[in-house]
C-alpha atoms as a PDB file:
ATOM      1  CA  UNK A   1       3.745 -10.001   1.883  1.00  0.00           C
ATOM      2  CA  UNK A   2       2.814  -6.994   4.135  1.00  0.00           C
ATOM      3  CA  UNK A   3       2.131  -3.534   2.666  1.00  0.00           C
ATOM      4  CA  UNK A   4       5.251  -2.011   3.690  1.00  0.00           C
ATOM      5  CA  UNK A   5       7.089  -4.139   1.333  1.00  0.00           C
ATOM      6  CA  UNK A   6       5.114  -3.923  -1.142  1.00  0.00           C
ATOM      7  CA  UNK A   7       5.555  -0.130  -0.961  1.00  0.00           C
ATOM      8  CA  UNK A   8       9.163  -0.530  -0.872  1.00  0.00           C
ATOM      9  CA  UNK A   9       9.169  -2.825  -4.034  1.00  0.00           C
ATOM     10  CA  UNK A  10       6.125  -0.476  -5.344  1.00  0.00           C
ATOM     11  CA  UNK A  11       9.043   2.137  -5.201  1.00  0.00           C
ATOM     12  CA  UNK A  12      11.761   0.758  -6.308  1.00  0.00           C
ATOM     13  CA  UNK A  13      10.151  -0.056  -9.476  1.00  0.00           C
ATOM     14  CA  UNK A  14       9.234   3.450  -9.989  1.00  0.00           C
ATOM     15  CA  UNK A  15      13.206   4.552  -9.472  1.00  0.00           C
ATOM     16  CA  UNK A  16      14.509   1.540 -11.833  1.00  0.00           C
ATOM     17  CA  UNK A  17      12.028   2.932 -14.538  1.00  0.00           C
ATOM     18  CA  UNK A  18      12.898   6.362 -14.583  1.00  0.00           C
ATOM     19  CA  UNK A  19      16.736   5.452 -14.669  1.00  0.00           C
ATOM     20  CA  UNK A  20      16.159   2.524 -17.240  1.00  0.00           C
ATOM     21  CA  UNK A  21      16.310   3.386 -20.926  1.00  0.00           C
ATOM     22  CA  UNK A  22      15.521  -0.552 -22.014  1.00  0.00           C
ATOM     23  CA  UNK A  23      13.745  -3.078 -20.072  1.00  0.00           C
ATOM     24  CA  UNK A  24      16.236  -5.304 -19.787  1.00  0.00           C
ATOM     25  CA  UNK A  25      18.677  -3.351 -18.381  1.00  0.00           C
ATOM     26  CA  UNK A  26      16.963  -3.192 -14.867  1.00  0.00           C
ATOM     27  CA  UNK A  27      19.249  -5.556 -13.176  1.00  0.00           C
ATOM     28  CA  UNK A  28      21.953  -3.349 -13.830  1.00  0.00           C
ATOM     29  CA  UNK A  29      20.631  -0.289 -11.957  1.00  0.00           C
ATOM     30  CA  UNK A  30      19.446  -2.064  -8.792  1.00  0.00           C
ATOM     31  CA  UNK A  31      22.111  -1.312  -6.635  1.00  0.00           C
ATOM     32  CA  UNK A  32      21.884   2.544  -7.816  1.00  0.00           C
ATOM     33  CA  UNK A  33      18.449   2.359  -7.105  1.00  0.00           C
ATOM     34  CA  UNK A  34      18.823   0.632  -3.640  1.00  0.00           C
ATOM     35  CA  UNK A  35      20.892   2.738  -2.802  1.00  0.00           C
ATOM     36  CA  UNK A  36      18.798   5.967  -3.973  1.00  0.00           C
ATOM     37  CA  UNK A  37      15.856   4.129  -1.653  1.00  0.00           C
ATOM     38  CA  UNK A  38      18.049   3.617   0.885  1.00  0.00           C
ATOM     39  CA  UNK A  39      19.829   6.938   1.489  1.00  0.00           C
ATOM     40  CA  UNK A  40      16.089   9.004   1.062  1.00  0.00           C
ATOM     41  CA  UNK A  41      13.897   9.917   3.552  1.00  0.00           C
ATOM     42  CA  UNK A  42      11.123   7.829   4.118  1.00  0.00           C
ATOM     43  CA  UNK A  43       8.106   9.721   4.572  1.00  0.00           C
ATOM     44  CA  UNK A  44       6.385   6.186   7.214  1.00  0.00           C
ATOM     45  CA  UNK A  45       9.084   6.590   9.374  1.00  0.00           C
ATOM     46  CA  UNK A  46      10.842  10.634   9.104  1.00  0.00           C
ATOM     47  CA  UNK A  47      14.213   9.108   8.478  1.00  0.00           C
ATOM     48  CA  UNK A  48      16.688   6.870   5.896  1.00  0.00           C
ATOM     49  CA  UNK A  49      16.408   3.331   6.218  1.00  0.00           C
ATOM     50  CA  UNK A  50      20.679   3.691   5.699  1.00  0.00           C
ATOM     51  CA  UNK A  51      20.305   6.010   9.170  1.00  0.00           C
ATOM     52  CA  UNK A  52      18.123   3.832  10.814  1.00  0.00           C
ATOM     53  CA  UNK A  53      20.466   0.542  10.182  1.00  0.00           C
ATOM     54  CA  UNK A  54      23.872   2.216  10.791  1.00  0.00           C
ATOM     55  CA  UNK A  55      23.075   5.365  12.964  1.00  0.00           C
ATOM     56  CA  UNK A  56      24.434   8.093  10.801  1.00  0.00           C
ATOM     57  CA  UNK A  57      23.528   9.362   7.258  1.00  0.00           C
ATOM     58  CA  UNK A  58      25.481   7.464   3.974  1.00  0.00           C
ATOM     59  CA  UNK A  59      28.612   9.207   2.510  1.00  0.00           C
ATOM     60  CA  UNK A  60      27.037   9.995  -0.827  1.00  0.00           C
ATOM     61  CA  UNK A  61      29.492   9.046  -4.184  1.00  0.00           C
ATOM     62  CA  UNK A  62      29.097  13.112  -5.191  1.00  0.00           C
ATOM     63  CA  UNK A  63      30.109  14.161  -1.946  1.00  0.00           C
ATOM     64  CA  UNK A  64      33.801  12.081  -1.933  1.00  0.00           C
ATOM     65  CA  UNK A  65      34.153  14.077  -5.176  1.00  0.00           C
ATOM     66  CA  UNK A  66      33.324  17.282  -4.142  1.00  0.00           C
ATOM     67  CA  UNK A  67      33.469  16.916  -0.175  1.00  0.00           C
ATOM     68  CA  UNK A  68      30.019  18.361   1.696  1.00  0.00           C
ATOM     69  CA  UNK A  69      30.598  20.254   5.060  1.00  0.00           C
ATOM     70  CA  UNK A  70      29.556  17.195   7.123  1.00  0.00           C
ATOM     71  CA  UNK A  71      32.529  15.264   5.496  1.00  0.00           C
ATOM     72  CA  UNK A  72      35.151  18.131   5.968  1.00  0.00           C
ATOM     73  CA  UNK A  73      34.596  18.291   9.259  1.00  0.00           C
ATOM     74  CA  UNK A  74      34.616  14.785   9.736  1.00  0.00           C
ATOM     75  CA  UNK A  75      38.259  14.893   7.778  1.00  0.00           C
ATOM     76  CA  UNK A  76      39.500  17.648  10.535  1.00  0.00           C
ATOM     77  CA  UNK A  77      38.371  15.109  13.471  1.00  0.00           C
ATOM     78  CA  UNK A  78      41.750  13.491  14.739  1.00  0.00           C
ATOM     79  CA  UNK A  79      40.900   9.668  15.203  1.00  0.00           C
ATOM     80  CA  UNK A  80      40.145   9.803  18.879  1.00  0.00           C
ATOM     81  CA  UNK A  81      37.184  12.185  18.191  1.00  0.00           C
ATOM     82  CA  UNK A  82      35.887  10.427  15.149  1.00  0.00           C
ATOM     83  CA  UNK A  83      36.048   6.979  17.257  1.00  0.00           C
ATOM     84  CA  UNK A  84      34.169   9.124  20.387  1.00  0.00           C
ATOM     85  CA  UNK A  85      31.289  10.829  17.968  1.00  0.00           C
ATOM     86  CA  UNK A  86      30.804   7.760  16.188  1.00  0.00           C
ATOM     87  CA  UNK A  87      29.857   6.096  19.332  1.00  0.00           C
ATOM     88  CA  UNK A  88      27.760   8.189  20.824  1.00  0.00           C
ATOM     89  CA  UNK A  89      25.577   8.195  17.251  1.00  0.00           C
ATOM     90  CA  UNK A  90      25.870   4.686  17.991  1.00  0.00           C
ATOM     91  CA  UNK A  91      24.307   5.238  21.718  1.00  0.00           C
ATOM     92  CA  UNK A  92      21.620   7.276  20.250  1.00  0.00           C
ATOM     93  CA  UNK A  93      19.977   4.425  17.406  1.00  0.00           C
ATOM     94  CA  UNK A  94      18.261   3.008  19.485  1.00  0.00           C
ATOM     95  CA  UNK A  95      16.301   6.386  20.572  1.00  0.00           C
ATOM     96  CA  UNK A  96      16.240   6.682  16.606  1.00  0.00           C
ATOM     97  CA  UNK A  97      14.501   3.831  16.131  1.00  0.00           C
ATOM     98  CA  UNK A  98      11.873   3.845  18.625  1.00  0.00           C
ATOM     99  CA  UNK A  99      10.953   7.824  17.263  1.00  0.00           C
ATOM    100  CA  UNK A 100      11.158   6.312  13.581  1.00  0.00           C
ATOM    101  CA  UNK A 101       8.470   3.206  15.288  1.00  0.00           C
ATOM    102  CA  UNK A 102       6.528   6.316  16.964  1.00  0.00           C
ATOM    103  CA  UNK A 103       6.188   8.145  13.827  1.00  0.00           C
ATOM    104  CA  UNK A 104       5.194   5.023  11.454  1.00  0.00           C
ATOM    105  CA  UNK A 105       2.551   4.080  14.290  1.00  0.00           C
ATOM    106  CA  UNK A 106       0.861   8.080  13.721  1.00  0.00           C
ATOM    107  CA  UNK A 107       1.394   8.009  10.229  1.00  0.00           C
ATOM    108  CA  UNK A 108      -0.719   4.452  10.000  1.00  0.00           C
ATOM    109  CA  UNK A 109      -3.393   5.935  12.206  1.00  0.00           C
ATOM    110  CA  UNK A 110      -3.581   8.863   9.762  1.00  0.00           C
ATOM    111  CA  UNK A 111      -3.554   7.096   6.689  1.00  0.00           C
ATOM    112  CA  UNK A 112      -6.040   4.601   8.244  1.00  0.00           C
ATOM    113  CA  UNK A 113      -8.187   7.503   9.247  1.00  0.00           C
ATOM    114  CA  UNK A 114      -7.768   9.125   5.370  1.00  0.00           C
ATOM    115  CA  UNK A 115      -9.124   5.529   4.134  1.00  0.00           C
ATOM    116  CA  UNK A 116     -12.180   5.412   6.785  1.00  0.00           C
ATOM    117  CA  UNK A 117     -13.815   8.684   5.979  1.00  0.00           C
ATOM    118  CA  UNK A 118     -13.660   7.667   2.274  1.00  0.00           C
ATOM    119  CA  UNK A 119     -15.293   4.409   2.843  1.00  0.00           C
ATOM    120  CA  UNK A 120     -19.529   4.370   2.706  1.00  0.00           C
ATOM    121  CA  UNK A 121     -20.909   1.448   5.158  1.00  0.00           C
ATOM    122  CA  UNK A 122     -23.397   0.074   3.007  1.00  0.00           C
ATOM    123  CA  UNK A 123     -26.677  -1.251   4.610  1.00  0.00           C
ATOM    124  CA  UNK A 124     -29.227  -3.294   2.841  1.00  0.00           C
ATOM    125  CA  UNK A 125     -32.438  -4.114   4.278  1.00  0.00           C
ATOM    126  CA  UNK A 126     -34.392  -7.221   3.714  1.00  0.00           C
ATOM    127  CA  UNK A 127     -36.559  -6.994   0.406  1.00  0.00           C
ATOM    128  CA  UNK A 128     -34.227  -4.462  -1.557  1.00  0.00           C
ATOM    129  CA  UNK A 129     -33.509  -5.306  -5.009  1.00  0.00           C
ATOM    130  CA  UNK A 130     -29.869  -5.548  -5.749  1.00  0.00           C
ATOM    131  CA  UNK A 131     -27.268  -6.739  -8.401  1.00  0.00           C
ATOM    132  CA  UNK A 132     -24.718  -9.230  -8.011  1.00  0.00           C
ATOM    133  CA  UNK A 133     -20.956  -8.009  -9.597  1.00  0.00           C
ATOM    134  CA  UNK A 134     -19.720 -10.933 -11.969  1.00  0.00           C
ATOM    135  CA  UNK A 135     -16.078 -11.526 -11.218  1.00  0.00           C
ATOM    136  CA  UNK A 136     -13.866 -12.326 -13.770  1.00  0.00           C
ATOM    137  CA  UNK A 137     -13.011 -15.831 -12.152  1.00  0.00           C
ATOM    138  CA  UNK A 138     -16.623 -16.931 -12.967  1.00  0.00           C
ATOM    139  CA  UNK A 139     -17.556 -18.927 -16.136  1.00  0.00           C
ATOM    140  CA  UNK A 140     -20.464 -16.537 -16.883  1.00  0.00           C
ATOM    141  CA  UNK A 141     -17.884 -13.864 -16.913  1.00  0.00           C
ATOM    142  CA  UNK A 142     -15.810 -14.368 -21.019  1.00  0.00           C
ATOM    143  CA  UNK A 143     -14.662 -11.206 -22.783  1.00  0.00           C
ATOM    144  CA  UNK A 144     -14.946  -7.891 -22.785  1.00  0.00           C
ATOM    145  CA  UNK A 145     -18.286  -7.788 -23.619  1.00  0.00           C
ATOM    146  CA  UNK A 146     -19.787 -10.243 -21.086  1.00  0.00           C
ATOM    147  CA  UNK A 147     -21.985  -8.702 -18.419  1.00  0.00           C
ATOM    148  CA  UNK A 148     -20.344  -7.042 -15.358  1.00  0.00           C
ATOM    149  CA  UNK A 149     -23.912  -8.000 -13.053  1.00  0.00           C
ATOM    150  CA  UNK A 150     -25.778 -10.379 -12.918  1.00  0.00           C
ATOM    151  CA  UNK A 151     -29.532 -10.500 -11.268  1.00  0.00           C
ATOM    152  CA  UNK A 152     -31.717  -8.838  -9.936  1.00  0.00           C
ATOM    153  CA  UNK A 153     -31.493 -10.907  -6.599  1.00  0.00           C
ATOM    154  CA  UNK A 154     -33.458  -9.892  -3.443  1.00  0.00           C
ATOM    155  CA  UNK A 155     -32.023  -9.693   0.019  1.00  0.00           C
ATOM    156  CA  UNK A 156     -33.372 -12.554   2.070  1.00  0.00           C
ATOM    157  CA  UNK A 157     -31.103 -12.119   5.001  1.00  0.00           C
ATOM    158  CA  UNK A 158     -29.452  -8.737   5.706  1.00  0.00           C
ATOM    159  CA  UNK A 159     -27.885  -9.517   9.301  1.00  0.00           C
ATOM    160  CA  UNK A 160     -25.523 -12.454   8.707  1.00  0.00           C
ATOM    161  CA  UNK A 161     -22.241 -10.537   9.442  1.00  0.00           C
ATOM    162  CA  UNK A 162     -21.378  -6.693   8.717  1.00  0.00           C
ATOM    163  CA  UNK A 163     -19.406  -7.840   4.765  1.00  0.00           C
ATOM    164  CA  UNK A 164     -22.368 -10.754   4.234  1.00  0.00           C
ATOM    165  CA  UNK A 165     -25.661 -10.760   2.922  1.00  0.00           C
ATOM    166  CA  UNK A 166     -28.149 -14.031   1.942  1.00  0.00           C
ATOM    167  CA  UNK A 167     -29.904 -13.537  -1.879  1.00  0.00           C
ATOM    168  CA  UNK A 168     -32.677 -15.132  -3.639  1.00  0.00           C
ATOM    169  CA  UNK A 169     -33.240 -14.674  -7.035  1.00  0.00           C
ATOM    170  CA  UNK A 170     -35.241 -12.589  -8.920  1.00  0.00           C
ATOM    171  CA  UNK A 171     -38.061 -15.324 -10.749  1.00  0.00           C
ATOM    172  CA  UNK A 172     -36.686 -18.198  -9.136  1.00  0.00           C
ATOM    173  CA  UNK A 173     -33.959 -20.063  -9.003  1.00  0.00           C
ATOM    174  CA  UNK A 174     -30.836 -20.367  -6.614  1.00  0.00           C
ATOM    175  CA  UNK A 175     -28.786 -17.451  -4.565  1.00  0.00           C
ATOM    176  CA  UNK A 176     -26.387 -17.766  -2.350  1.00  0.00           C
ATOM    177  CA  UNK A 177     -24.353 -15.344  -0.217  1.00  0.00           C
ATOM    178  CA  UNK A 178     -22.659 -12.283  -1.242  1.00  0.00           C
ATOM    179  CA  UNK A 179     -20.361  -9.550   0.115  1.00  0.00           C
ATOM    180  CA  UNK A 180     -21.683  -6.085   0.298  1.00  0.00           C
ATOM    181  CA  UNK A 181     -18.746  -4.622  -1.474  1.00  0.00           C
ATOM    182  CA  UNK A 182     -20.119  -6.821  -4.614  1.00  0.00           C
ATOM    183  CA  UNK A 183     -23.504  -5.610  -4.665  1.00  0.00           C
ATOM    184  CA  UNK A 184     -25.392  -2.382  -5.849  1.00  0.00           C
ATOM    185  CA  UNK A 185     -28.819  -1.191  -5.020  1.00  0.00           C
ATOM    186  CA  UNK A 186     -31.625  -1.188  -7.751  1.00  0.00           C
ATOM    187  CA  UNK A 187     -34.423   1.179  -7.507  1.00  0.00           C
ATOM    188  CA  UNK A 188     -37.770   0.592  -9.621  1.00  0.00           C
ATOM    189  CA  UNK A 189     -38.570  -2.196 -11.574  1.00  0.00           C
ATOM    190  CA  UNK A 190     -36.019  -4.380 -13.318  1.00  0.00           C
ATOM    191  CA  UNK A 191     -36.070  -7.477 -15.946  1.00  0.00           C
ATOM    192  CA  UNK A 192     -34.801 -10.502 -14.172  1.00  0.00           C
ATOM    193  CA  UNK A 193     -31.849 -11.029 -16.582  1.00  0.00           C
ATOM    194  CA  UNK A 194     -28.091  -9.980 -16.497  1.00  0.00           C
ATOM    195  CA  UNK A 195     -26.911  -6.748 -16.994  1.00  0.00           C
END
């Protein structure tokens, strides 16, 4: 899946719990939660996904109760002019979408920029001592109690790629390659046993 679906399930699972009083009752407020998605304005693109699909904002169930501006005007249109106004939305979705593309493009860039400045580039050199993060996948890895590291290792080669790094281990014994993001710097001297 790409993100932007997973956002959009991300928040429709935050609307179906707020208007859910038992979890199994969830497949009964889809549709008012599709349409609450649908009919809001996304923040990735500056317009409604219903507006973007259709080329004019959804009648909302409140206002055919109590009738909004937009719809009483719409009700003093004789036929001709609705048919003529509806049209030239029509002519115009296609300028709607391309600005709704434009903005999701800058709002990427921004949100891509936000992410870069929090990221560190992490540079090891060869020699430093590291540790080795113990995913859960691995054997070593049982409980809650089970080590989260495991070394110390020492890095043999530094330059393999920009994510990569080459380790030997600490009094012998194999090491492998490891991604940066799974290792941590040790300073002084260390036992050579997990941690």
């Amino acid at each position: 899946m790409n993100g932007a679906v997973e956002t959009a399930n991300k928040n429709l699972k935050k609307i179906i719990r707020k208007m859910i009083e038992r979890h199994r009752d969830w497949h009964e407020k889809l549709p008012y939660a599709l349409m609450a998605y649908r009919t809001s304005i996304q923040i990735s693109i500056a317009a409604t996904p219903y507006n973007l699909m259709y080329g004019m904002e959804a009648i909302l169930p409140v206002e055919v109760e109590i009738p909004s501006l937009r719809i009483i005007m719409e009700t003093k249109l004789d036929e001709t002019n609705w048919i003529k106004q509806h049209h030239e939305q029509l002519f115009l979705i296609d300028e709607k979408r391309l600005n709704a593309i434009c903005h999701g493009q800058c709002y990427q860039k921004r949100m891509a920029h936000a992410y870069n400045k929090k990221v560190k580039q992490r540079l090891f050199e060869e020699g430093d001592k590291v540790l080795k993060r113990i995913l859960p996948t691995q054997e070593e890895a049982k409980g809650k109690f089970a080590p989260s590291w495991q070394g110390p290792s020492i890095v043999k080669k530094s330059k393999m790629s920009k994510s990569c790094c080459q380790l030997e281990r600490c009094g012998g014994g194999g090491g492998g390659e490891a991604e940066v993001d799974g290792l941590a710097e040790v300073e002084g001297p260390i036992s050579p046993c997990s941690v």
